[in-house]
N, C-alpha and C. Protein backbone atom coordinates (compact mmCIF):
# COMPACT_ATOMS: atom_id res chain seq x y z
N UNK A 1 0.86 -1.18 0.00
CA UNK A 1 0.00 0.00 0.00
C UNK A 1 0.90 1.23 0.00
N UNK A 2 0.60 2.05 -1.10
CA UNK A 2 1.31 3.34 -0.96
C UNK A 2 1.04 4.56 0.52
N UNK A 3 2.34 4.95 0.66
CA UNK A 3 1.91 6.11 1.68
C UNK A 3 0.66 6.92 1.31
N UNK A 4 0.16 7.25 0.61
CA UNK A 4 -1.12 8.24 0.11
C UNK A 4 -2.56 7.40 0.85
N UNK A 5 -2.57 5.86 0.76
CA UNK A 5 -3.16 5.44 0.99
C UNK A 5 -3.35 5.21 2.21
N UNK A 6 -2.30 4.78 2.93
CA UNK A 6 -1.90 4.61 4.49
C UNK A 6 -2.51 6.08 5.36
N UNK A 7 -1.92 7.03 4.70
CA UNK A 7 -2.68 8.56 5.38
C UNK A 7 -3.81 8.40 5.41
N UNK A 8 -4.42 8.00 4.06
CA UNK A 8 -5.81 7.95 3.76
C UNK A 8 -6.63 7.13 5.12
N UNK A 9 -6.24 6.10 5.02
CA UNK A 9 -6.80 5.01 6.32
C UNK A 9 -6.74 5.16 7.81
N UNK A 10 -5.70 5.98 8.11
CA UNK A 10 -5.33 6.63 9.21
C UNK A 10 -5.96 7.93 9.55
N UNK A 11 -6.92 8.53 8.00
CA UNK A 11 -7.30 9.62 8.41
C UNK A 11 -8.99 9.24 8.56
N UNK A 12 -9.12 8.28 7.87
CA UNK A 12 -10.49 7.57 8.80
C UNK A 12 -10.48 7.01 9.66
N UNK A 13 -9.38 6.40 10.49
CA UNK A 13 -9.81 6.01 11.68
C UNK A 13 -9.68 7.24 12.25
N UNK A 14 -9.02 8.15 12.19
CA UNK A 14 -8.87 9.55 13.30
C UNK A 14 -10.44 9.96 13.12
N UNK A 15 -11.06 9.74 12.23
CA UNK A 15 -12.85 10.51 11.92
C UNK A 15 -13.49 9.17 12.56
N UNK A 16 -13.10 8.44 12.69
CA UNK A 16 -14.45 7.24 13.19
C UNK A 16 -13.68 7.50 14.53
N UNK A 17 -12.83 7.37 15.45
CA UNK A 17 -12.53 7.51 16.87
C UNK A 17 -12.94 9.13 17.26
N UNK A 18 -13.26 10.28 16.10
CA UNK A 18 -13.50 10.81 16.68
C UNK A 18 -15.00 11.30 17.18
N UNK A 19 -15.50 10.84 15.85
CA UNK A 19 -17.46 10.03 16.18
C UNK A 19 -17.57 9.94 17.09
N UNK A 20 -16.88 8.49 17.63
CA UNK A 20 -17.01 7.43 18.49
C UNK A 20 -17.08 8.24 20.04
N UNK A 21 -16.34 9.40 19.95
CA UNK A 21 -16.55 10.19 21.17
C UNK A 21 -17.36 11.00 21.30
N UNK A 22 -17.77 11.69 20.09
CA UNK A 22 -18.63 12.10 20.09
C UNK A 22 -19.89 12.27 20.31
N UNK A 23 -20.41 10.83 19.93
CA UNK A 23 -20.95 10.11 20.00
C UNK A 23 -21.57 9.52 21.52
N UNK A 24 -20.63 9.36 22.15
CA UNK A 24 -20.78 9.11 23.70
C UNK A 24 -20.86 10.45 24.35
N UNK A 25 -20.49 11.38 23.89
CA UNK A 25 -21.22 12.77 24.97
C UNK A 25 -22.52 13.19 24.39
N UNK A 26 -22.74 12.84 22.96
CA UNK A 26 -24.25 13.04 23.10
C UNK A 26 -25.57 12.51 23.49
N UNK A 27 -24.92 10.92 23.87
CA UNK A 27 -25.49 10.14 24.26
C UNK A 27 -25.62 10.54 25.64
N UNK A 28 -24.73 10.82 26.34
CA UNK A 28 -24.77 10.76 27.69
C UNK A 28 -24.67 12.51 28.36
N UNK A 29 -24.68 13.30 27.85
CA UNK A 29 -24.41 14.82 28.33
C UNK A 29 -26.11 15.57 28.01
N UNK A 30 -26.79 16.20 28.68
CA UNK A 30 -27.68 17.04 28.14
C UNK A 30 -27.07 18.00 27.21
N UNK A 31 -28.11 18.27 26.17
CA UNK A 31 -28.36 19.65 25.03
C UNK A 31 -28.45 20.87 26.20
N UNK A 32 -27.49 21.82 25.63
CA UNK A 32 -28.10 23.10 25.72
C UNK A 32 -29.34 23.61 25.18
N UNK A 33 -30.50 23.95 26.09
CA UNK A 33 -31.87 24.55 25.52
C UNK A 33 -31.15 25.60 24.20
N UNK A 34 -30.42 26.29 24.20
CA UNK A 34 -29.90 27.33 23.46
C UNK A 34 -29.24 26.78 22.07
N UNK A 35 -29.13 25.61 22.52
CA UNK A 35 -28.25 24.81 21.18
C UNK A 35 -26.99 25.15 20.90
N UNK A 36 -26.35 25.93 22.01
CA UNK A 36 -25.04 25.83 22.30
C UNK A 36 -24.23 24.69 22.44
N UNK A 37 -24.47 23.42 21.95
CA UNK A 37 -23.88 22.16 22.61
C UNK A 37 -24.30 21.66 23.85
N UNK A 38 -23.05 21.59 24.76
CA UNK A 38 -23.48 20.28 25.91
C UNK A 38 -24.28 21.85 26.92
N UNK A 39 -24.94 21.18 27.84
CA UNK A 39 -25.51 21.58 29.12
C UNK A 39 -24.92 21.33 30.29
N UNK A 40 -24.03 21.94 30.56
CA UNK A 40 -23.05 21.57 31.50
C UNK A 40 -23.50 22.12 33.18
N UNK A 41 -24.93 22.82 32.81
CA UNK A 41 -24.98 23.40 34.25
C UNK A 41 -25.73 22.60 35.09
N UNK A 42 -26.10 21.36 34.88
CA UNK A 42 -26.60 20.69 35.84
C UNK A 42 -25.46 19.65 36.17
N UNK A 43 -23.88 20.43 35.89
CA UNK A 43 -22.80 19.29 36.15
C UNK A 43 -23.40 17.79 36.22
N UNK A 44 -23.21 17.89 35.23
CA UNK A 44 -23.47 15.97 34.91
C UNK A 44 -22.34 14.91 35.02
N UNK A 45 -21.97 14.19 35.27
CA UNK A 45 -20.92 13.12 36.03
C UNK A 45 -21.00 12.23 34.84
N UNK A 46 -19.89 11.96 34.19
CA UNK A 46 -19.22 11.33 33.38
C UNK A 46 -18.42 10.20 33.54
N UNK A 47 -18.42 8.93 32.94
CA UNK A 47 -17.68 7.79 33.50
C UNK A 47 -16.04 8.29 33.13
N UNK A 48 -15.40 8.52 34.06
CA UNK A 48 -13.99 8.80 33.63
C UNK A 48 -13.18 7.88 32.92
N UNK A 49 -13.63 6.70 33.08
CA UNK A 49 -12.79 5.44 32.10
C UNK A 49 -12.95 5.42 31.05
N UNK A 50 -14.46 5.91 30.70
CA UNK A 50 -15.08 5.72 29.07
C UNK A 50 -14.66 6.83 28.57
N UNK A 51 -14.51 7.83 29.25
CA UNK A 51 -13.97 9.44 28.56
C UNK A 51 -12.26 8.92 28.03
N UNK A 52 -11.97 8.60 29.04
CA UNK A 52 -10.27 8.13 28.64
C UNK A 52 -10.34 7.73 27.83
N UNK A 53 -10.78 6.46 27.79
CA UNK A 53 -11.06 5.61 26.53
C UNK A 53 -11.33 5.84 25.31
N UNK A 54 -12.24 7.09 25.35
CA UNK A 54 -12.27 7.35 23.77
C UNK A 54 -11.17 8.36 23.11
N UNK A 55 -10.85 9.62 24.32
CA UNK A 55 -9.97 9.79 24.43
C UNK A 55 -8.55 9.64 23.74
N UNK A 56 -8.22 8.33 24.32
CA UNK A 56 -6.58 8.02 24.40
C UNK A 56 -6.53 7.36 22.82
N UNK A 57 -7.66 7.10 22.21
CA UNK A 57 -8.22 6.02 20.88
C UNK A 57 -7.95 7.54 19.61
N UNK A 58 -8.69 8.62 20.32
CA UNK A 58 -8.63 9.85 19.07
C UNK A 58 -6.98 10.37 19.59
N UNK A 59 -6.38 10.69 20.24
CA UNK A 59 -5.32 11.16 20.27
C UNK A 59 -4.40 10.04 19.85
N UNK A 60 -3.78 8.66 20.26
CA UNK A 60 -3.62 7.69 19.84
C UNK A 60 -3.59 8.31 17.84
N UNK A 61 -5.10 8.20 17.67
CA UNK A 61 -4.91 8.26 16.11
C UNK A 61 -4.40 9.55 15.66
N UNK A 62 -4.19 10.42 16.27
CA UNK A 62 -3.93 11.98 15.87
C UNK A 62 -2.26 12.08 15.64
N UNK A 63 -1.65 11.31 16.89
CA UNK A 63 -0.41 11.34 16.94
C UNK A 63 0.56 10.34 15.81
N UNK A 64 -0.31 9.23 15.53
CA UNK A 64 0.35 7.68 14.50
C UNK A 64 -0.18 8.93 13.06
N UNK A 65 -0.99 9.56 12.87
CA UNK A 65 -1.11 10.30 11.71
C UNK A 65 -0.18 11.58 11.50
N UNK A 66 0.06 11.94 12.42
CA UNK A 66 0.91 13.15 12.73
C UNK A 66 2.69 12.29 12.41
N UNK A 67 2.91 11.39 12.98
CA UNK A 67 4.27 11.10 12.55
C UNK A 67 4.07 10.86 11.37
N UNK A 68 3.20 10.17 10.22
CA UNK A 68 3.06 9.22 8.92
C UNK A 68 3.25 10.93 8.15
N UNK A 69 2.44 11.38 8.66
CA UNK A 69 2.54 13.17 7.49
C UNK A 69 4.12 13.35 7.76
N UNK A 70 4.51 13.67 8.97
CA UNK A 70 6.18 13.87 9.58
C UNK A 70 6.88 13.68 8.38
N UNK A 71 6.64 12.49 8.32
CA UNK A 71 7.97 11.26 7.78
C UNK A 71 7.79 11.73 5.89
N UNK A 72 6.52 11.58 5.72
CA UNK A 72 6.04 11.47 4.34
C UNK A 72 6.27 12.32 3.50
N UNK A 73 5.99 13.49 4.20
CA UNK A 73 6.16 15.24 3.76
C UNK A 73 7.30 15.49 3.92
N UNK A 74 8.26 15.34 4.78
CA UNK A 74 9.10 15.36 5.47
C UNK A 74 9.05 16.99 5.99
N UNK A 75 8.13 17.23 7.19
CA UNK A 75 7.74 18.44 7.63
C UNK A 75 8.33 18.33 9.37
N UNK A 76 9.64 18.14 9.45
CA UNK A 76 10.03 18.17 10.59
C UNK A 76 10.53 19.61 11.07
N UNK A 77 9.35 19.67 12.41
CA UNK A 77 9.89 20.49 13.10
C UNK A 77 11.09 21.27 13.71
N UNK A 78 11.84 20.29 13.07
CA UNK A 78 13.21 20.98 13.58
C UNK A 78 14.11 21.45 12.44
């Protein structure tokens, strides 16, 4: 598989892990009446494992995509 492709696949899992979190705060967070997003003023309590979890899955993919561009482009920071 060419590098073009590899980005490519890496840049859908970074969009499906980042769903996937998404996904779980809308499931589980109230709407803002205003449609501002979440409703945070009735501090709502969040499973801290499942937050990690999705979490460590989108950053995880942010960072394995972030070196593959690095290397590919060759856009090193230094």
């Amino acid at each position: 598989m060419e590098e073009k492709e590899k980005v490519k696949e890496e840049l859908k899992k970074l969009s499906q892990a980042r769903t996937a979190f998404l996904d779980y705060l809308d499931a589980t967070l109230p709407k803002d009446p205003n449609g501002l997003g979440f409703d945070f003023s009735q501090a709502p309590t969040l499973d801290a494992k499942t937050v990690y979890a999705h979490f460590y899955k989108l950053d995880y993919q942010a960072r394995k995509l972030a070196g593959m561009l690095i290397r590919t482009y060759d856009l090193s920071p230094n």
